[in-house]
N, C-alpha and C. Protein backbone atom coordinates (compact mmCIF):
# COMPACT_ATOMS: atom_id res chain seq x y z
N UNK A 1 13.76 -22.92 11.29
CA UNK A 1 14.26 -21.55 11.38
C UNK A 1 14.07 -20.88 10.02
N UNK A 2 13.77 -20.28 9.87
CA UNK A 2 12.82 -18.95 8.58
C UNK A 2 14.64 -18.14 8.58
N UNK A 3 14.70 -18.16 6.79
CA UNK A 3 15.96 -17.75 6.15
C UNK A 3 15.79 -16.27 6.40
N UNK A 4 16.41 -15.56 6.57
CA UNK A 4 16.41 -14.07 6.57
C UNK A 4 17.09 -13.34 5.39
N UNK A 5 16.51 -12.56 4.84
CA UNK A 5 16.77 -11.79 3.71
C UNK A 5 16.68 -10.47 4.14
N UNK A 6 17.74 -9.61 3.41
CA UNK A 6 18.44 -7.95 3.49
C UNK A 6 16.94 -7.06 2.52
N UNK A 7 16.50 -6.39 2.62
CA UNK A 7 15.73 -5.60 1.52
C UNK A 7 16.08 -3.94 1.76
N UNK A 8 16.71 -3.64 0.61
CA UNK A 8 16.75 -1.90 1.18
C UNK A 8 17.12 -1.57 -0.10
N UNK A 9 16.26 -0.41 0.03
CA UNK A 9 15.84 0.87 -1.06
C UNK A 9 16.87 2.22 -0.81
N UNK A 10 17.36 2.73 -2.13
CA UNK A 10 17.82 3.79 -2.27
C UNK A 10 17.28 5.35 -2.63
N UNK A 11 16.91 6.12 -2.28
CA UNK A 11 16.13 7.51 -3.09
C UNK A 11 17.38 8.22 -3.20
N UNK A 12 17.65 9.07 -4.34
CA UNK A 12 18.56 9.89 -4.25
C UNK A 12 17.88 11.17 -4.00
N UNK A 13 18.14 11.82 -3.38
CA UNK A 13 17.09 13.36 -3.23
C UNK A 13 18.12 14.41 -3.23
N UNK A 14 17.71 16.13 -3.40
CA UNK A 14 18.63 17.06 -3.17
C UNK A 14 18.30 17.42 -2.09
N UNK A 15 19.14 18.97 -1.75
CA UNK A 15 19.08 18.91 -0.23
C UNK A 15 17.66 19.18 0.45
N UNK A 16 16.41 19.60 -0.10
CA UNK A 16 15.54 19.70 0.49
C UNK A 16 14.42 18.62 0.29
N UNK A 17 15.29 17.35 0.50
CA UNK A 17 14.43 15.89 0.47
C UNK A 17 13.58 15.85 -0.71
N UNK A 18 13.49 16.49 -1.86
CA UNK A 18 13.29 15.90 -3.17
C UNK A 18 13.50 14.66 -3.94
N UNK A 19 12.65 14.09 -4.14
CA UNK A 19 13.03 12.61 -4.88
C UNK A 19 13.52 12.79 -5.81
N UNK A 20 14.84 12.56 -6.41
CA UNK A 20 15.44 12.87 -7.95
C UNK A 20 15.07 11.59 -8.59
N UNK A 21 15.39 10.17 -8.20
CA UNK A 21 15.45 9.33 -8.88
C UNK A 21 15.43 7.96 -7.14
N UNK A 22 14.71 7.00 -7.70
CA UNK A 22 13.91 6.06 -6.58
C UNK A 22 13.78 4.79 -7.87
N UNK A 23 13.11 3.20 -6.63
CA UNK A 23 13.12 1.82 -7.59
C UNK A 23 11.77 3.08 -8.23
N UNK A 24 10.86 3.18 -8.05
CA UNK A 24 9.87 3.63 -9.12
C UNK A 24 10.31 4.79 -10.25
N UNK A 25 10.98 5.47 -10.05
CA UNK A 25 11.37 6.46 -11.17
C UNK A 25 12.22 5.83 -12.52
N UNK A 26 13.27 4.79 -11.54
CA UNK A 26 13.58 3.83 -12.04
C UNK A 26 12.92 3.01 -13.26
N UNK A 27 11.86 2.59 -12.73
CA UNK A 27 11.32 1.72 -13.54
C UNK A 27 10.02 2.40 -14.17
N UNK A 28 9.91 3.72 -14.25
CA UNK A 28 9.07 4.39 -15.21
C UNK A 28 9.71 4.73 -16.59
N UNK A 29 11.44 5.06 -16.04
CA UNK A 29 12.37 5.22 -17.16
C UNK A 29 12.87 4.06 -18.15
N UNK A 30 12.59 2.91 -17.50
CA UNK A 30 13.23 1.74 -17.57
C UNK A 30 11.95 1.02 -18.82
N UNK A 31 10.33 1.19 -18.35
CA UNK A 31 9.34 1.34 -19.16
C UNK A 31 9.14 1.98 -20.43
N UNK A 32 9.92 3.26 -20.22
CA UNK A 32 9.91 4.48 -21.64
C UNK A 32 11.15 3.81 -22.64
N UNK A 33 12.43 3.24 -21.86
CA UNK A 33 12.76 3.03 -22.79
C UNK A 33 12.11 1.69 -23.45
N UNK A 34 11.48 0.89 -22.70
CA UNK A 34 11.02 -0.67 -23.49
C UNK A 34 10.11 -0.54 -24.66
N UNK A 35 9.55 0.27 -24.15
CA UNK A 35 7.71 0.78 -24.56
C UNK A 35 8.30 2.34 -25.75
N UNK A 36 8.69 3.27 -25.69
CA UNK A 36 8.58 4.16 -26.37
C UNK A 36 7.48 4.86 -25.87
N UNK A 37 6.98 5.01 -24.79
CA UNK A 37 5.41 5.95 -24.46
C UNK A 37 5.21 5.98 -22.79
N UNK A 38 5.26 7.15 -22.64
CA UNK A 38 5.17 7.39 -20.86
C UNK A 38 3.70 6.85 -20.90
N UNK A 39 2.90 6.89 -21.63
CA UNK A 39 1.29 5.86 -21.22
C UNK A 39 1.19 4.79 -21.59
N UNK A 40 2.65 4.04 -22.15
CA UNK A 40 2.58 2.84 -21.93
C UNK A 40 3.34 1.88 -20.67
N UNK A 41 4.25 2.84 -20.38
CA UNK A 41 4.92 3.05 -19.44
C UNK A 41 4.17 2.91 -18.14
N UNK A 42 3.44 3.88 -18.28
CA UNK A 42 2.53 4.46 -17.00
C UNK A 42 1.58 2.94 -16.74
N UNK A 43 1.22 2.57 -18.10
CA UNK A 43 -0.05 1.38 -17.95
C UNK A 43 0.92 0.20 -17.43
N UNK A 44 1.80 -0.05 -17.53
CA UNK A 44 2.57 -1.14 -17.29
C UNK A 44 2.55 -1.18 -15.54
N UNK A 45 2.57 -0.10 -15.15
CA UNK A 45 2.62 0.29 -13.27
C UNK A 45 1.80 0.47 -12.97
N UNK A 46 0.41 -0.21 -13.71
CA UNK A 46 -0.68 0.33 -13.34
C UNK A 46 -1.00 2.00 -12.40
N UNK A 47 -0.06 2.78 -13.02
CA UNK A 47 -0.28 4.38 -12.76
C UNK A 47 -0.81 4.95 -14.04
N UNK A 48 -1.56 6.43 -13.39
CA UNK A 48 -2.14 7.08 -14.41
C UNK A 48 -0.98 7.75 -15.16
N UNK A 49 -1.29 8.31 -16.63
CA UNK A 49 -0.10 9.07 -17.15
C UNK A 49 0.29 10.02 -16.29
N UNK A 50 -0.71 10.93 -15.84
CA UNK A 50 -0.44 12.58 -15.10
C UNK A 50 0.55 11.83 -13.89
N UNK A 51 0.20 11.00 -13.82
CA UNK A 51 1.27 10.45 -12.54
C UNK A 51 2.68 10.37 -12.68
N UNK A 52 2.71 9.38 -13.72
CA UNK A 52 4.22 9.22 -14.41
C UNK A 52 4.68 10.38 -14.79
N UNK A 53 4.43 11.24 -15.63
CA UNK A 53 4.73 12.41 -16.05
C UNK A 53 5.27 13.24 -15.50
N UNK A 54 4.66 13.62 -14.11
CA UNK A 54 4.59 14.69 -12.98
C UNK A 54 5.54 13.95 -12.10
N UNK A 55 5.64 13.06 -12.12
CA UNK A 55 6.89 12.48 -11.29
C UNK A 55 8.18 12.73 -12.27
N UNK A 56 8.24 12.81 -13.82
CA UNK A 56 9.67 12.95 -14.91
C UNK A 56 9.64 14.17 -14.70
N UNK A 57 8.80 15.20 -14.84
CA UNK A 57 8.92 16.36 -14.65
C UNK A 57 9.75 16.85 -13.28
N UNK A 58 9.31 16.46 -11.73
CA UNK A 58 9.67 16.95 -10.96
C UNK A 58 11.00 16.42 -10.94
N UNK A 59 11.43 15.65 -11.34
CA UNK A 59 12.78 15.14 -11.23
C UNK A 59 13.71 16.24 -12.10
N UNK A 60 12.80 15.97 -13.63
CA UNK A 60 13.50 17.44 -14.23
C UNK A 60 13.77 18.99 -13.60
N UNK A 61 12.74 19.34 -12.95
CA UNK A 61 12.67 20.47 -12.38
C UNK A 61 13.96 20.58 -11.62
N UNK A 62 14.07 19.45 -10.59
CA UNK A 62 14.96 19.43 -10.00
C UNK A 62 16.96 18.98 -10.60
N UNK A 63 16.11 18.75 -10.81
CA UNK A 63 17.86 18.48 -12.37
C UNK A 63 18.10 19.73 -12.82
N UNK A 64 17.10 20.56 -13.02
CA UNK A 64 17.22 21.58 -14.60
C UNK A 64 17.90 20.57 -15.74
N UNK A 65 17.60 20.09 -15.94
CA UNK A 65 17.84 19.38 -17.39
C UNK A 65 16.02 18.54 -17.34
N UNK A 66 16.64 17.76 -19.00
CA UNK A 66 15.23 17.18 -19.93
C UNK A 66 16.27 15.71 -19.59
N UNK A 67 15.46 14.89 -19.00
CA UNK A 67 15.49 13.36 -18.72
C UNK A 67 14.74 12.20 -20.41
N UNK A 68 13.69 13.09 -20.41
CA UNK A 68 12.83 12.27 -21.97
C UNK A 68 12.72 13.24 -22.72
N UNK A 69 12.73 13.01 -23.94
CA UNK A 69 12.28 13.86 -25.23
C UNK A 69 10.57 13.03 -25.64
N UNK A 70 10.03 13.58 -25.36
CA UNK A 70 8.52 13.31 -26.26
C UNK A 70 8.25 13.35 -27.44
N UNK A 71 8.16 12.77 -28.68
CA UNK A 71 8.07 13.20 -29.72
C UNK A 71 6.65 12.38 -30.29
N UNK A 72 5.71 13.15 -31.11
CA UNK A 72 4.50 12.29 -31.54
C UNK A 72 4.99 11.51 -32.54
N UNK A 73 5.83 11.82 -33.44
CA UNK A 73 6.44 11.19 -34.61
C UNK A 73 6.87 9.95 -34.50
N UNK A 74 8.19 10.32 -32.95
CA UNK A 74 9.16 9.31 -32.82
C UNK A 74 8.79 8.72 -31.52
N UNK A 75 8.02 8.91 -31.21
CA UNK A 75 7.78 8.35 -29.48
C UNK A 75 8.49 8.91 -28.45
N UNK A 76 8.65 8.40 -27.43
CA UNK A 76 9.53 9.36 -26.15
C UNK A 76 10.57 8.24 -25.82
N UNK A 77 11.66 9.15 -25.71
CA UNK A 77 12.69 7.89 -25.72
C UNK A 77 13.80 8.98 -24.40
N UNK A 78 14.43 8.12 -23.20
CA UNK A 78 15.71 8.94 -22.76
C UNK A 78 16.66 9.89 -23.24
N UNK A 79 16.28 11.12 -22.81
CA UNK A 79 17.46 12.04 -23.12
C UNK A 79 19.00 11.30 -22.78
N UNK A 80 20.12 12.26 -23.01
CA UNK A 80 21.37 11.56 -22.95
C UNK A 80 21.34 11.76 -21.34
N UNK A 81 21.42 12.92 -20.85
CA UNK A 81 21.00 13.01 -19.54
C UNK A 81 20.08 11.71 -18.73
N UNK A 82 19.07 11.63 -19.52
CA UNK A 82 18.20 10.61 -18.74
C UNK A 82 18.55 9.43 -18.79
N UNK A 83 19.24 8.77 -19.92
CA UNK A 83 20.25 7.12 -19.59
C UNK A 83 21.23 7.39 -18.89
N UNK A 84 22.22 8.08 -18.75
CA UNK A 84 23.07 8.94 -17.74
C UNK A 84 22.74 8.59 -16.25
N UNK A 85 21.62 9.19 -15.95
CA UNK A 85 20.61 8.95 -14.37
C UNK A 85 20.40 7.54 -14.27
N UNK A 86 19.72 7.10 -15.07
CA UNK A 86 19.72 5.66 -15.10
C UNK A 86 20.39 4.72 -14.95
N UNK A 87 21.82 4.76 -15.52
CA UNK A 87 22.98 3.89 -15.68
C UNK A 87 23.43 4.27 -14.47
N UNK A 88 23.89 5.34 -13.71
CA UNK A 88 24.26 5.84 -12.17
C UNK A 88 23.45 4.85 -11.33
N UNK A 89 21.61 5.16 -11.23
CA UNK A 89 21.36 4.65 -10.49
C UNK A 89 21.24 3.21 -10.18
N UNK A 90 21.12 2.36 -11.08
CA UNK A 90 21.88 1.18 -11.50
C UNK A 90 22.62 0.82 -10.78
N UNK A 91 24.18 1.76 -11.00
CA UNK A 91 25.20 0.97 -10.87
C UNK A 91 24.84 1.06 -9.17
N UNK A 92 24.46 2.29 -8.61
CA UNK A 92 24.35 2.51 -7.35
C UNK A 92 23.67 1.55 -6.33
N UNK A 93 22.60 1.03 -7.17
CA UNK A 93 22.26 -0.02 -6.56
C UNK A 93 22.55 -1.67 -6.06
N UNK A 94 23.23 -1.89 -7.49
CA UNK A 94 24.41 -2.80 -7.08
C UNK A 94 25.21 -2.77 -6.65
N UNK A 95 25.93 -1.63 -6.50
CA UNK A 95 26.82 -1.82 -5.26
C UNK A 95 26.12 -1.46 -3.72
N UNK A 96 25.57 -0.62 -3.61
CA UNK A 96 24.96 -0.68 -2.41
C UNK A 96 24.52 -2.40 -1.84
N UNK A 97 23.50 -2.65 -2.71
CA UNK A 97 23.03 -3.97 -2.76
C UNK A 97 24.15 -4.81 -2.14
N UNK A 98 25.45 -4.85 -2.92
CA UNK A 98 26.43 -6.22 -2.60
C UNK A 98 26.97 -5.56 -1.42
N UNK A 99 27.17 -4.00 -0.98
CA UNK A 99 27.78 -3.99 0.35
C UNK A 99 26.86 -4.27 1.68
N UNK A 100 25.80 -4.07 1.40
CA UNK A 100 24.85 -4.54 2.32
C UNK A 100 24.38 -5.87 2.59
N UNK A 101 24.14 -6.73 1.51
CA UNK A 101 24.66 -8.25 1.68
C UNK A 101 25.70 -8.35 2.59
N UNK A 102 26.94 -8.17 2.24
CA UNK A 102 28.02 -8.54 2.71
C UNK A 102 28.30 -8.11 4.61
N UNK A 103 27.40 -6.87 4.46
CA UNK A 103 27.24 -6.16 5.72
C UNK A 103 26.47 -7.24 6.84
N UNK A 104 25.51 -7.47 5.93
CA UNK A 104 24.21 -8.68 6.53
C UNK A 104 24.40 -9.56 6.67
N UNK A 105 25.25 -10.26 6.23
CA UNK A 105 25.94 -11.57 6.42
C UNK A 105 26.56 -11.60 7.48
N UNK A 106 27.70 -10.82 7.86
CA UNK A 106 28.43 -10.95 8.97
C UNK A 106 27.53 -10.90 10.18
N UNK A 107 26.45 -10.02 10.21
CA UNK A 107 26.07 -9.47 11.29
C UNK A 107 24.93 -11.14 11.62
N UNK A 108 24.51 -10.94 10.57
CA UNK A 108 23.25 -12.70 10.64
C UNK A 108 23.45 -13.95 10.58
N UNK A 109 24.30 -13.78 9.96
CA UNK A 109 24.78 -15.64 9.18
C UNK A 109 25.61 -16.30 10.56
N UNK A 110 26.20 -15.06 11.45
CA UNK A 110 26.93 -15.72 12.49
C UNK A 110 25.99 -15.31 13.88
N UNK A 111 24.85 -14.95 13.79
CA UNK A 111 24.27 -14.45 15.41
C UNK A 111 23.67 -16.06 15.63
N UNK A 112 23.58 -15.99 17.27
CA UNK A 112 23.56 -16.99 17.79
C UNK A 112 22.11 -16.47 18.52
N UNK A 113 21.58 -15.21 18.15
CA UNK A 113 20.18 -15.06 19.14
C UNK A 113 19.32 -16.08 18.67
N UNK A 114 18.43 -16.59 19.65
CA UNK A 114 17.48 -18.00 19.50
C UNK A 114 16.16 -16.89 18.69
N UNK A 115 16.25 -18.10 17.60
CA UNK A 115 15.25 -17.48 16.69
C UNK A 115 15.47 -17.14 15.32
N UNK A 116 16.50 -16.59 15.27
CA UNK A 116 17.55 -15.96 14.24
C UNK A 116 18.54 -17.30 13.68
């Protein structure tokens, strides 16, 4: 009998189904801060920069706020706003995560359908 595992994704969007923040926005931000550089960032996801970028941007757009500061000097590092988003979506995911486990468990760990 093959173990069954829960997998589920969160997007936060506004009301006209805009992606604010997703696992990939996630981990473009999550890149800028490791790296210091949305094109190192970007190379790490094997995505192009204009990609990464245009995805921080539309999120900004949709925020009206600045998520990264770019700087040639200092590199690009999270606005306060943008660890803010980050640390939310985070936490959001772990808990989602453990209520849905817990959800999945009851419903799987005890079914008796042949197969399952």
């Amino acid at each position: 009998m093959a173990k069954l595992q829960l997998r589920s994704n969160q997007w936060i969007v506004d009301n006209q189904n805009n992606i604010i923040i997703g696992k990939g926005r996630m981990e473009i931000l999550e890149n800028i801060e490791k790296t210091g550089s949305i094109n190192q960032a970007a190379k790490m996801m094997k995505m192009s920069y204009k990609a990464a970028w245009s995805k921080i941007k539309a999120t900004e757009k949709h925020l009206n706020t600045s998520i990264v500061h770019a700087d040639r000097k200092e590199g690009t590092r999270l606005s306060r706003e943008g660890k803010e988003l980050l640390e939310k979506y985070r936490l959001l995911k772990r808990k989602c995560m453990s209520a849905d486990d817990k959800i999945f468990s009851r419903i799987f760990d005890k079914s008796e359908i042949s197969g399952f």
